[in-house]
PDB file of N, CA and C in Angstrom:
ATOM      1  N   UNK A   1     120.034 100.764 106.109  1.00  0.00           N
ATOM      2  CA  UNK A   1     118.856 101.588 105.870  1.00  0.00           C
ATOM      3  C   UNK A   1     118.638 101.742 104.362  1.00  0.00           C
ATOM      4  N   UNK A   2     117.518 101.553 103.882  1.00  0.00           N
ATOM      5  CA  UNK A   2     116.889 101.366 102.369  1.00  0.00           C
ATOM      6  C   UNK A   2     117.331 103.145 101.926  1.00  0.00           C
ATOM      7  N   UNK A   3     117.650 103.505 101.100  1.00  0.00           N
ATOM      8  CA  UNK A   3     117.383 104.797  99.958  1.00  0.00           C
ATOM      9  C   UNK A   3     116.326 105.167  99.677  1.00  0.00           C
ATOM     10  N   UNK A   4     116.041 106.153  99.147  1.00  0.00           N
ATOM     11  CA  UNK A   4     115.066 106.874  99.038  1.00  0.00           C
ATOM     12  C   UNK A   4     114.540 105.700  97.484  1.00  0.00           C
ATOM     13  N   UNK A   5     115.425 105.836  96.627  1.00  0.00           N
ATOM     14  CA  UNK A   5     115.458 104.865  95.013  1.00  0.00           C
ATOM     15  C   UNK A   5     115.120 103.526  95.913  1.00  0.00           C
ATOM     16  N   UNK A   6     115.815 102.684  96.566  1.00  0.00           N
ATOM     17  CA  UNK A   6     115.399 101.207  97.089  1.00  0.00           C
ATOM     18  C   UNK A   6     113.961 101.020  97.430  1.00  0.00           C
ATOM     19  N   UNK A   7     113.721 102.390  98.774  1.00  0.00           N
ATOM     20  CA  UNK A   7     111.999 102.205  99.209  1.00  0.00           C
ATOM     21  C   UNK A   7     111.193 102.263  97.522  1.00  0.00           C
ATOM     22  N   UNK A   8     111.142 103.038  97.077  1.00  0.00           N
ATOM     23  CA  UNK A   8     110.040 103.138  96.002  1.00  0.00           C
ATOM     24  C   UNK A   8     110.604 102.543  95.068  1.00  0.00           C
ATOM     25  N   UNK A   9     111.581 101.755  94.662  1.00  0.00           N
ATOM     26  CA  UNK A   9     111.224 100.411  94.013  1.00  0.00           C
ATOM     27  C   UNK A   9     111.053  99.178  94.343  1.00  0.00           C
ATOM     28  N   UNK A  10     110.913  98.708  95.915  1.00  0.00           N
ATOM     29  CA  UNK A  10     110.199  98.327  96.335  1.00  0.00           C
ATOM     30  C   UNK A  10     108.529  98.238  96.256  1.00  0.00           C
ATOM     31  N   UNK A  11     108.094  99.652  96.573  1.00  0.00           N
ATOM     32  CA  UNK A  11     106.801  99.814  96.730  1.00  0.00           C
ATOM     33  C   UNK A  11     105.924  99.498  95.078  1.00  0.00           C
ATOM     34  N   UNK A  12     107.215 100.038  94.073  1.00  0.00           N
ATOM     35  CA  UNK A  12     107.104 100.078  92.794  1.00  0.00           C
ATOM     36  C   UNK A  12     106.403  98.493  92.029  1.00  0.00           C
ATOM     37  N   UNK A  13     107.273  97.385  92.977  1.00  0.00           N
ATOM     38  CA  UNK A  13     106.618  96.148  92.339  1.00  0.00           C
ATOM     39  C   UNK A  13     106.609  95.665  93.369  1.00  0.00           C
ATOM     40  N   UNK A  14     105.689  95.895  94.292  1.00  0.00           N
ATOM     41  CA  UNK A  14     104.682  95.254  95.242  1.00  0.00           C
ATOM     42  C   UNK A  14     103.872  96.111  94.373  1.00  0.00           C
ATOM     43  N   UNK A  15     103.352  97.315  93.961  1.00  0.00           N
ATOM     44  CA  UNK A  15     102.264  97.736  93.486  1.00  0.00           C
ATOM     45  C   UNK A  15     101.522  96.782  91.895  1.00  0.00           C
ATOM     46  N   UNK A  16     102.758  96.495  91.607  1.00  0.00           N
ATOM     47  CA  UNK A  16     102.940  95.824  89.839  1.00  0.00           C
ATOM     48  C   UNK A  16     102.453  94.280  90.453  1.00  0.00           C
ATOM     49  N   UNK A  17     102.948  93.832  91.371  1.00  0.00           N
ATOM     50  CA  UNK A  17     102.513  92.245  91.829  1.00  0.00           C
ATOM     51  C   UNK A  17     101.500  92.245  91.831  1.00  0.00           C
ATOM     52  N   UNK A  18     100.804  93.324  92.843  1.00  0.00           N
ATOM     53  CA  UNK A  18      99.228  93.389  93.480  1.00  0.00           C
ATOM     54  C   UNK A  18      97.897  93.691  91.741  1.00  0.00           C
ATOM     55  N   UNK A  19      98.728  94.630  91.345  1.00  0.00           N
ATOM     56  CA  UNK A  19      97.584  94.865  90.229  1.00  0.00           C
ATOM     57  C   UNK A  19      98.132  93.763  88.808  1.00  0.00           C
ATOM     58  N   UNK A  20      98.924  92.966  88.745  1.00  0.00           N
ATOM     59  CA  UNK A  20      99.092  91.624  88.150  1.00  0.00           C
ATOM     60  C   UNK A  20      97.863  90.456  88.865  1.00  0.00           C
ATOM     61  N   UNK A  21      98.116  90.453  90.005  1.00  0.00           N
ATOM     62  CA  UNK A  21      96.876  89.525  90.949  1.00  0.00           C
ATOM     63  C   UNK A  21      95.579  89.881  90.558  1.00  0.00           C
ATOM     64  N   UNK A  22      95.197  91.166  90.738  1.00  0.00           N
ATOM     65  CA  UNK A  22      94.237  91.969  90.341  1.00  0.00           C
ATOM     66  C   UNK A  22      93.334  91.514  89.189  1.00  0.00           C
ATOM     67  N   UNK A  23      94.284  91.784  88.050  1.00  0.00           N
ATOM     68  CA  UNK A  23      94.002  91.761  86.772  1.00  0.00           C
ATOM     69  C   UNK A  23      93.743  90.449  86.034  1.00  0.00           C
ATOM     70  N   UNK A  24      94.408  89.222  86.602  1.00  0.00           N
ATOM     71  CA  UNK A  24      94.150  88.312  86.818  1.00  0.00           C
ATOM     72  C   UNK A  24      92.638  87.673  87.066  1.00  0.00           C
ATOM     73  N   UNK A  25      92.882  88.279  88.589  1.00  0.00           N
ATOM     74  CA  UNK A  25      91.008  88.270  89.264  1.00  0.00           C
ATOM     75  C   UNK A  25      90.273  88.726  88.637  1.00  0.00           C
ATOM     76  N   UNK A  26      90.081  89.935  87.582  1.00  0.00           N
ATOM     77  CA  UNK A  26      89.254  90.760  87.318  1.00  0.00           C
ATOM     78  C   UNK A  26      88.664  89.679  85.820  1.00  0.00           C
ATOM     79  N   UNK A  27      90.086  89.419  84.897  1.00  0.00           N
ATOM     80  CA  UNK A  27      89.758  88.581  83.780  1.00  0.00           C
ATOM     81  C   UNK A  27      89.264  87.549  84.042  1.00  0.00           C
ATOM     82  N   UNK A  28      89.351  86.454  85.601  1.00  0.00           N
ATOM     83  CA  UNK A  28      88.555  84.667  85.387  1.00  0.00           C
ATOM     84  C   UNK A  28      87.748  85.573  85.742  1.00  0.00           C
ATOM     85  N   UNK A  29      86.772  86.364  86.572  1.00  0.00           N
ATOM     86  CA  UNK A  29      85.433  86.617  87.110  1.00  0.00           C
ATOM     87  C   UNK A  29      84.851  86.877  85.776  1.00  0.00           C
ATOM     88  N   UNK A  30      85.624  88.041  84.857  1.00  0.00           N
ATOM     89  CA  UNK A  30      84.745  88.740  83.834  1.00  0.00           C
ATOM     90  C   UNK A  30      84.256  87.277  82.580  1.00  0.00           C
ATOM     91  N   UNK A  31      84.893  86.376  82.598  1.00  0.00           N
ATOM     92  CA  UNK A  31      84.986  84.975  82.279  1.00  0.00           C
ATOM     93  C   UNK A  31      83.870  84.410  82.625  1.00  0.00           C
ATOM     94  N   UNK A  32      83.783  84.022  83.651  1.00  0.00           N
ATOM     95  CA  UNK A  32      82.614  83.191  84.645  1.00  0.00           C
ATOM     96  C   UNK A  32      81.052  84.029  84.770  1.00  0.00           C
ATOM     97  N   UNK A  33      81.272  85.105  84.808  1.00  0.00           N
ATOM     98  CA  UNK A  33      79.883  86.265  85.199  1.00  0.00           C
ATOM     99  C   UNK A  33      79.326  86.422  83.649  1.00  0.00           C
ATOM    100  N   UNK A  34      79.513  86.111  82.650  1.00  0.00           N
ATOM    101  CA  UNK A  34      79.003  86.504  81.444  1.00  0.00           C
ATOM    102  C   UNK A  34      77.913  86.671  81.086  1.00  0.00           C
ATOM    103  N   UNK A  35      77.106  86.379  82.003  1.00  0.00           N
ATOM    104  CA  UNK A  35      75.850  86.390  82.341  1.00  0.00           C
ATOM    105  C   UNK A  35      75.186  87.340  83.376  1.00  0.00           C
ATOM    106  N   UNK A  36      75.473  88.075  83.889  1.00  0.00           N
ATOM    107  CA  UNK A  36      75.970  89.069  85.211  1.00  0.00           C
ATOM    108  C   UNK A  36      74.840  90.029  84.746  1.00  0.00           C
ATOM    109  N   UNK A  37      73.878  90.793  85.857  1.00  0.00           N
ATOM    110  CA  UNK A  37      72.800  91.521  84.575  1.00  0.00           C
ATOM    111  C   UNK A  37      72.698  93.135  86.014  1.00  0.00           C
ATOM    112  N   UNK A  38      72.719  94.246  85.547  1.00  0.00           N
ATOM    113  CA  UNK A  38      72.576  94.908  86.245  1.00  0.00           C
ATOM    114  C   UNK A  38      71.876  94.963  87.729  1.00  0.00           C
ATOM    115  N   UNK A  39      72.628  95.356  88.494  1.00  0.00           N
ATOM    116  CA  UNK A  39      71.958  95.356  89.714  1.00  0.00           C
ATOM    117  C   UNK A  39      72.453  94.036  90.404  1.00  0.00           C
ATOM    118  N   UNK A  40      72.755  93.407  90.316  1.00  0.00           N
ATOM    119  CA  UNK A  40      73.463  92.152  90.573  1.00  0.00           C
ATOM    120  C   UNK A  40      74.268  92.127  91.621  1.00  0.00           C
ATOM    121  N   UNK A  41      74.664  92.246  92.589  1.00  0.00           N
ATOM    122  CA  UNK A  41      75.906  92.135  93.642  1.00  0.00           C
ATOM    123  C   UNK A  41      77.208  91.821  92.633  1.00  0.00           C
ATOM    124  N   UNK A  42      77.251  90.762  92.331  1.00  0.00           N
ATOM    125  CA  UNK A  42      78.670  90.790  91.281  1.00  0.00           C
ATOM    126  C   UNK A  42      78.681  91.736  90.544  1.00  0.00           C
ATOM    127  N   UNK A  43      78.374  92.654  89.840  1.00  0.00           N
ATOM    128  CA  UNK A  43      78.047  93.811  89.066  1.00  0.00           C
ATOM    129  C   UNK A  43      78.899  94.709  89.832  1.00  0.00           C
ATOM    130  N   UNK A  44      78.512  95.089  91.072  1.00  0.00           N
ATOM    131  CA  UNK A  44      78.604  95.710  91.906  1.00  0.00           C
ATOM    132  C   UNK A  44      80.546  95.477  92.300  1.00  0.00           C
ATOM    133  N   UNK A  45      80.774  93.904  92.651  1.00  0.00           N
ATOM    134  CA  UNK A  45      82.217  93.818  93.122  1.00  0.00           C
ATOM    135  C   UNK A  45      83.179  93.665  91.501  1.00  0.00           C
ATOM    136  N   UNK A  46      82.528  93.598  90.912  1.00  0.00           N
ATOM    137  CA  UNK A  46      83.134  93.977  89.264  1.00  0.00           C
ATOM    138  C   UNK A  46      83.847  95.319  89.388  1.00  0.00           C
ATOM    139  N   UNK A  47      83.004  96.489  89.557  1.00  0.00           N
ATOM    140  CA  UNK A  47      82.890  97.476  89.745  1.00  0.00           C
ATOM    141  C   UNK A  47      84.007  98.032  90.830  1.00  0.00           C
ATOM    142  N   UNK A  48      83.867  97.893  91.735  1.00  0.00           N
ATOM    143  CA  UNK A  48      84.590  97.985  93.208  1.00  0.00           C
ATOM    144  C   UNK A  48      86.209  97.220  92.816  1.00  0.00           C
ATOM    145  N   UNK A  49      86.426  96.373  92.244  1.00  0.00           N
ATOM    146  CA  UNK A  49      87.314  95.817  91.707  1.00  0.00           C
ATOM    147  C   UNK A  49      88.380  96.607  90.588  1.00  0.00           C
ATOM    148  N   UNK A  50      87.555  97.307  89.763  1.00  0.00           N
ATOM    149  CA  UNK A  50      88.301  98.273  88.433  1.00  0.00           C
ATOM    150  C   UNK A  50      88.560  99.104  89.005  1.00  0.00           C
ATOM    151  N   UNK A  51      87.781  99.953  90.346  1.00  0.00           N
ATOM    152  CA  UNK A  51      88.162 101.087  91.063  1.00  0.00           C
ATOM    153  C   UNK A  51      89.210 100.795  91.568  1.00  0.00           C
ATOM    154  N   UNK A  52      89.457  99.731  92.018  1.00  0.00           N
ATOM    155  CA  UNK A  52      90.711  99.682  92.987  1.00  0.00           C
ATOM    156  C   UNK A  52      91.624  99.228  92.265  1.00  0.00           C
ATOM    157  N   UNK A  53      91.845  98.886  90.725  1.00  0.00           N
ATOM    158  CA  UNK A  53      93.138  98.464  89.668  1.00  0.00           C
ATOM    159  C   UNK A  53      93.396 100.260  89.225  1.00  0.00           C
ATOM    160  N   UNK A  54      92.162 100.895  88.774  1.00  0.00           N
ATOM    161  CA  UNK A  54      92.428 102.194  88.914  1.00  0.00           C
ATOM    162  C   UNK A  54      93.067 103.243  89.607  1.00  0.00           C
ATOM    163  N   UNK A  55      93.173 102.819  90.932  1.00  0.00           N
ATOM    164  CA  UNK A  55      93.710 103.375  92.177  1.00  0.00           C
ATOM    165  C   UNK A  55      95.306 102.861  91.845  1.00  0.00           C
ATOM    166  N   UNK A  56      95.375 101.653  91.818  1.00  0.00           N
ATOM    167  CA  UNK A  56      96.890 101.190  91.772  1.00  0.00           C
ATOM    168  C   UNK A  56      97.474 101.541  90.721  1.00  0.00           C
ATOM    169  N   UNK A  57      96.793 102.147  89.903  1.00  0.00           N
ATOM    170  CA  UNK A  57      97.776 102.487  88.675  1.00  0.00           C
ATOM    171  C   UNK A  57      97.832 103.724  88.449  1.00  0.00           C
ATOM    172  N   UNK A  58      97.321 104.448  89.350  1.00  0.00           N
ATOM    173  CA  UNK A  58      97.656 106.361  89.707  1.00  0.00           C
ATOM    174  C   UNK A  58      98.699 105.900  91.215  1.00  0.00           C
ATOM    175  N   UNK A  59      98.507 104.893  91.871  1.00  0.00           N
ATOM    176  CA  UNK A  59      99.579 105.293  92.675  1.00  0.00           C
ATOM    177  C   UNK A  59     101.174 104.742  91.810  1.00  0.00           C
ATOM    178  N   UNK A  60     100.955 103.501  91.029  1.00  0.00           N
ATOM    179  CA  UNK A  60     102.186 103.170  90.035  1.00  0.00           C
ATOM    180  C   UNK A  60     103.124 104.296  89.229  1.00  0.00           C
ATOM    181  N   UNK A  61     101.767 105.546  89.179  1.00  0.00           N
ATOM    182  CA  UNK A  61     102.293 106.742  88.333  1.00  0.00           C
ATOM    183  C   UNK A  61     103.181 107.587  89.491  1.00  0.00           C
ATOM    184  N   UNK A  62     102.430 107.837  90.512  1.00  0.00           N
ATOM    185  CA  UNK A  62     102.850 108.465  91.319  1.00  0.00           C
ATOM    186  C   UNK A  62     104.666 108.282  92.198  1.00  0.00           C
ATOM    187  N   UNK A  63     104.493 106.547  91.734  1.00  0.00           N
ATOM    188  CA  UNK A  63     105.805 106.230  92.235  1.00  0.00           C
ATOM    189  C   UNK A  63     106.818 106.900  91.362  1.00  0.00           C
ATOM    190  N   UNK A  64     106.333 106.227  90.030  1.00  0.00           N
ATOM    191  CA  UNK A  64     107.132 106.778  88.823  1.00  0.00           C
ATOM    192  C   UNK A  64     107.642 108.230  88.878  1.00  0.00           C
ATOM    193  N   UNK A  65     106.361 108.713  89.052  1.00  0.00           N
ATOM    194  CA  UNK A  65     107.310 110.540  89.135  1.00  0.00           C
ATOM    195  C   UNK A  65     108.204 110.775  90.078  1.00  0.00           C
ATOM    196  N   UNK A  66     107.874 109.942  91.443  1.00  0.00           N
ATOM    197  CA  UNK A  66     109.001 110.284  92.459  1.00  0.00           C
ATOM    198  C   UNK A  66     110.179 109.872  91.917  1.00  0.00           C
ATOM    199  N   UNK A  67     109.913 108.490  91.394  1.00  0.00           N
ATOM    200  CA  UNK A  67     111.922 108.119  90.840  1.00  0.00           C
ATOM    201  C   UNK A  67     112.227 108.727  89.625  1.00  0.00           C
ATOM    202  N   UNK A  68     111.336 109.458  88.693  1.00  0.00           N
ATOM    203  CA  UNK A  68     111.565 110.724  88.132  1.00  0.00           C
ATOM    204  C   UNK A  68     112.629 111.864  88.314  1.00  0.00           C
ATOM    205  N   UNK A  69     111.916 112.243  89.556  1.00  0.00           N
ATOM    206  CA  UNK A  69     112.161 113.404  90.797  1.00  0.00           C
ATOM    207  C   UNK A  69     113.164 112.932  91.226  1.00  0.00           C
ATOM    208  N   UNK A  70     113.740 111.864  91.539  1.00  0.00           N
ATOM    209  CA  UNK A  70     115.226 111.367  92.031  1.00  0.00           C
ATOM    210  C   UNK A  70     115.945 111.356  90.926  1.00  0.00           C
ATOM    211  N   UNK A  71     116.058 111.489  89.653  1.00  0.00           N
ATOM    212  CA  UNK A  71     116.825 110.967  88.892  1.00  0.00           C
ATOM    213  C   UNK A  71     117.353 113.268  88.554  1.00  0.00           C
ATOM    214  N   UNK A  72     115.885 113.870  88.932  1.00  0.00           N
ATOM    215  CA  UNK A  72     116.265 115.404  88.561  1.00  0.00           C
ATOM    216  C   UNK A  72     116.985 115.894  89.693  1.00  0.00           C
ATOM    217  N   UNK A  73     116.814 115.203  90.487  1.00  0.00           N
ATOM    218  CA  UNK A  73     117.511 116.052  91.892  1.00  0.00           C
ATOM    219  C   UNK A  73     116.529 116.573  92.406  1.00  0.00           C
ATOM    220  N   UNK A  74     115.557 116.592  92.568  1.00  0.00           N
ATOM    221  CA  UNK A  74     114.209 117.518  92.619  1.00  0.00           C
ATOM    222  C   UNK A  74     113.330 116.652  94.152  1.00  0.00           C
ATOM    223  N   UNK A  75     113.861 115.601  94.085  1.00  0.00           N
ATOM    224  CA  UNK A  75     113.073 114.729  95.079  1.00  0.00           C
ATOM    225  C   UNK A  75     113.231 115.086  96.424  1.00  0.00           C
ATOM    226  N   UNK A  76     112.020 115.304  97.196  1.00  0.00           N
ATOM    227  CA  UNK A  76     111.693 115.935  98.614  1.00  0.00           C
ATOM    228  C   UNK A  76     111.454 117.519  98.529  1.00  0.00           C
ATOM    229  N   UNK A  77     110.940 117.754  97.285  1.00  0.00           N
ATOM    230  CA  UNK A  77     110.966 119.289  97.408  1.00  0.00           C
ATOM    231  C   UNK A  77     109.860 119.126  96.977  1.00  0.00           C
ATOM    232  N   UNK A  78     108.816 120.104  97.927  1.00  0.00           N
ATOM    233  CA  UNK A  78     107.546 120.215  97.618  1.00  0.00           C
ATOM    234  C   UNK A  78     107.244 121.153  96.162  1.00  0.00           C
ATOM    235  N   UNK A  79     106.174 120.121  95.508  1.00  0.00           N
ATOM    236  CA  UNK A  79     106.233 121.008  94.557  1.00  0.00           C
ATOM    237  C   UNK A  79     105.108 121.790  93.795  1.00  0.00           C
ATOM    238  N   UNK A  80     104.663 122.101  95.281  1.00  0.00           N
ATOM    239  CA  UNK A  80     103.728 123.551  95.343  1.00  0.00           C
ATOM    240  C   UNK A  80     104.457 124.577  95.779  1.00  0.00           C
ATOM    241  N   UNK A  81     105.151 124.806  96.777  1.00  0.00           N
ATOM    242  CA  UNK A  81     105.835 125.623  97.605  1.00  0.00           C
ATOM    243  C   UNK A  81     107.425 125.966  97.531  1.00  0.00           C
ATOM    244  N   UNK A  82     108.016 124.407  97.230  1.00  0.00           N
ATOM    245  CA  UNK A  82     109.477 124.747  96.800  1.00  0.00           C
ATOM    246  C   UNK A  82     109.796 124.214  98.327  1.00  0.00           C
ATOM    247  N   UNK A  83     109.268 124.432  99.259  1.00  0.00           N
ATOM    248  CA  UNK A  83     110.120 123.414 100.374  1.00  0.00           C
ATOM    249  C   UNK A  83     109.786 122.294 100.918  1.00  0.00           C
ATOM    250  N   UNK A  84     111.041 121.764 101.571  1.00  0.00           N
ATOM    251  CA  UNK A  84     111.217 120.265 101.808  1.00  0.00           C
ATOM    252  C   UNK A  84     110.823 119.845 102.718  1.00  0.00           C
ATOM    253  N   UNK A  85     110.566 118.857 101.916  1.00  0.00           N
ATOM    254  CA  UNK A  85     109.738 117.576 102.656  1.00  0.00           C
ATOM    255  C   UNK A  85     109.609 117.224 103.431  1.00  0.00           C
ATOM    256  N   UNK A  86     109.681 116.819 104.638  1.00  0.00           N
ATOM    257  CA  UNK A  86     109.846 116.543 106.004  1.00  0.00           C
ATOM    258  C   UNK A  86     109.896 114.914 105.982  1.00  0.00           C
ATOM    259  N   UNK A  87     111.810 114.608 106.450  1.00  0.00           N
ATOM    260  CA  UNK A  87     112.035 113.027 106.093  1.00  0.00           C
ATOM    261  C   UNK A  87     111.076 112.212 106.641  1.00  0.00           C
ATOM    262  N   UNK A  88     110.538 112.630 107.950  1.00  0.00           N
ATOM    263  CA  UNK A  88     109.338 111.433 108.168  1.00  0.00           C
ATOM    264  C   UNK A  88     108.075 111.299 107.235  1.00  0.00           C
ATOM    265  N   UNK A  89     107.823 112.275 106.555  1.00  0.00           N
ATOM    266  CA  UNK A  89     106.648 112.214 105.555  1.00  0.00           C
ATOM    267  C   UNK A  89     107.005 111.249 104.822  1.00  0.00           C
ATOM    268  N   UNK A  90     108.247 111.683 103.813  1.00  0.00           N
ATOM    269  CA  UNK A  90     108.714 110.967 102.676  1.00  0.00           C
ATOM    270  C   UNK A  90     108.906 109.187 103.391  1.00  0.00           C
ATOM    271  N   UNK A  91     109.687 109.099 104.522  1.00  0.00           N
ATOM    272  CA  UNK A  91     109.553 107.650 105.145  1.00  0.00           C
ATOM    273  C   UNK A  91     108.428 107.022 105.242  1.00  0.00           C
ATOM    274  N   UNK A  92     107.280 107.371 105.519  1.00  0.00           N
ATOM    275  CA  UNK A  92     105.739 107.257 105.679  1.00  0.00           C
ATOM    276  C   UNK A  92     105.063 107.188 104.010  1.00  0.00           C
ATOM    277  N   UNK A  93     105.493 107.693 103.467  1.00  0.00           N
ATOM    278  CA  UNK A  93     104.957 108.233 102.066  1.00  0.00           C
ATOM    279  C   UNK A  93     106.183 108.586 101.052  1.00  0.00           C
ATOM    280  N   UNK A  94     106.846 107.681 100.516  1.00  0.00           N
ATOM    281  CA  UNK A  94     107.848 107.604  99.604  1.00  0.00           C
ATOM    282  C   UNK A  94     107.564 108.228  98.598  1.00  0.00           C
ATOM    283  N   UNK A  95     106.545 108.558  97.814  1.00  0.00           N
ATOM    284  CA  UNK A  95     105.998 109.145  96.873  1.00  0.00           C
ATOM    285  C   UNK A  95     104.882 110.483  96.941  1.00  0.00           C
ATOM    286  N   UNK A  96     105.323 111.153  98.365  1.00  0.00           N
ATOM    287  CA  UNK A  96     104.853 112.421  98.304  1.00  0.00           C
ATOM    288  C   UNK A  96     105.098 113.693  97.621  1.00  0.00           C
ATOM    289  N   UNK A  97     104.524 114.165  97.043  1.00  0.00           N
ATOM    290  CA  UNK A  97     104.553 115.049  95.820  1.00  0.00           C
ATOM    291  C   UNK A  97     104.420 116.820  96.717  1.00  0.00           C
ATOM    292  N   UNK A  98     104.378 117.057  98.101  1.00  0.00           N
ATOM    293  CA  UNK A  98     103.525 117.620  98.798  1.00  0.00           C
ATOM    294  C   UNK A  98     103.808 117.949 100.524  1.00  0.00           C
ATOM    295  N   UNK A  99     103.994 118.931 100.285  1.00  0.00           N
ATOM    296  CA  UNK A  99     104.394 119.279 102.255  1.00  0.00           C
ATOM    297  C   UNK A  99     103.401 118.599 103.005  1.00  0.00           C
ATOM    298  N   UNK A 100     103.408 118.511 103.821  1.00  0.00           N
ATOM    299  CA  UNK A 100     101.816 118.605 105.118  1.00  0.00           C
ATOM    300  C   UNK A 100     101.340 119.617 104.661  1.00  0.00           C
ATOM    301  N   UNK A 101     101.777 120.968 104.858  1.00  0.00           N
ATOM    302  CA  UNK A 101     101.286 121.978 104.787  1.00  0.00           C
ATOM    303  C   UNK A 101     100.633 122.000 103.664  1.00  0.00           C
ATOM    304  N   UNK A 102     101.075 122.038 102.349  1.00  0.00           N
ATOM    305  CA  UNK A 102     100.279 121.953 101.007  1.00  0.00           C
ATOM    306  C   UNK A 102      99.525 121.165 100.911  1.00  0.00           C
ATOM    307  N   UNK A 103      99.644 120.140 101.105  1.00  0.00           N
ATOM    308  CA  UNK A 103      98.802 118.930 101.530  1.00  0.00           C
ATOM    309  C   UNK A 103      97.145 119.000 102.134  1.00  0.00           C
ATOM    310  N   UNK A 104      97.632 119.570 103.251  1.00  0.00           N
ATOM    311  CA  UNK A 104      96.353 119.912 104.004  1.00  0.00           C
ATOM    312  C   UNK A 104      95.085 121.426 103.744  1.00  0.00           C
ATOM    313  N   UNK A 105      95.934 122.709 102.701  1.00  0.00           N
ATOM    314  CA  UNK A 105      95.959 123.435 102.282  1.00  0.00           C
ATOM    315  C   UNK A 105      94.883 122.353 101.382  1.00  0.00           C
ATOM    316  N   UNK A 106      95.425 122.009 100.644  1.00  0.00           N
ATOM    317  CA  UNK A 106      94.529 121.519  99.083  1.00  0.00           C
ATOM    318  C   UNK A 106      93.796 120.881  99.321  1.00  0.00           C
ATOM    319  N   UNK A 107      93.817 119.657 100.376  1.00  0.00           N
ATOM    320  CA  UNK A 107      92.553 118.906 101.105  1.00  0.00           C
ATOM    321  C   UNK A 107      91.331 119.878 101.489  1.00  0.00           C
ATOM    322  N   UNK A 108      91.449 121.144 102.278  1.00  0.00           N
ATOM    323  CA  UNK A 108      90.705 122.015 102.561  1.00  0.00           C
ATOM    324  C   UNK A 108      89.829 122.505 101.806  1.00  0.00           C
ATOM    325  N   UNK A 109      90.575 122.954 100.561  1.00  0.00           N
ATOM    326  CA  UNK A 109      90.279 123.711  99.067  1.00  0.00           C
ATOM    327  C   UNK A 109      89.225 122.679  98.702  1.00  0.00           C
ATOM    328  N   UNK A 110      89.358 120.930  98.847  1.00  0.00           N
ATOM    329  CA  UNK A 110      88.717 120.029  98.315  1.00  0.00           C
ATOM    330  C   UNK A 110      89.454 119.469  97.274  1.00  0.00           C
ATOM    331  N   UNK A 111      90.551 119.454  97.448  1.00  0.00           N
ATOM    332  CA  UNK A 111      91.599 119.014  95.686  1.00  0.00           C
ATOM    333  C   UNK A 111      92.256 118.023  96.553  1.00  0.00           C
ATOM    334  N   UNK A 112      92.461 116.843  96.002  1.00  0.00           N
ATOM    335  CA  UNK A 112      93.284 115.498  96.733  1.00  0.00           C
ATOM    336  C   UNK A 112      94.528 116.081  96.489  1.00  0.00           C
ATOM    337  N   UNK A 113      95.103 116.482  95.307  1.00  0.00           N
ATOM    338  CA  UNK A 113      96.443 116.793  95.519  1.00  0.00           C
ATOM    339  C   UNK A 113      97.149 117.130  94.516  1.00  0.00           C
ATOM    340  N   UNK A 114      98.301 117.357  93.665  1.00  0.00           N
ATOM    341  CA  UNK A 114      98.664 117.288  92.486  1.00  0.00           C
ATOM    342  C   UNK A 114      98.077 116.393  91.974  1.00  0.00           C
TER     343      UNK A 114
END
């Protein structure tokens, strides 16, 4: 059975592979489209494209703080509330920062999360 440190450095560079691929894709298109003029459909998956290198590199952070949080002793402790995690969350979500309960609490409020 993987560790809590094994899963999320795992997830850690599958995330680093995917936004290497990414970034890749993003530089031949931005290459080739140089000509690309508002309103454009490519414009558009340009766009849709940075959002989602953006996304991978708040979840890259997010890993980071968890193996942070493992290195303080601090890891699986919610850290809105002070209690723990519930191991199937963390199995499901290696890099939860967040009970259910807080979780769903702050979703409500309208706040994604820490």
């Amino acid at each position: 059975m993987e560790t809590a440190k094994e899963k999320l450095e795992k997830e850690r560079d599958a995330v680093l592979v995917e936004m290497g691929h990414l970034r890749q894709y993003v530089e031949h298109e931005a290459e080739i489209e140089m000509d690309v003029e508002e309103g454009d459909p490519e414009v558009f998956e340009q766009e849709k494209d940075v959002t989602l290198l953006e996304a991978l590199e708040r979840r890259l952070e997010s890993i980071n703080d968890a193996l942070r949080s493992l290195e303080k002793g601090t890891y699986g402790i919610c850290e809105r509330c002070g209690n723990e995690i519930d191991p199937a969350r963390l199995e499901a979500l290696p890099d939860a920062r967040l009970c259910i309960k807080c979780q769903t609490l702050l979703e409500k409020m309208g706040k994604p999360g820490l």
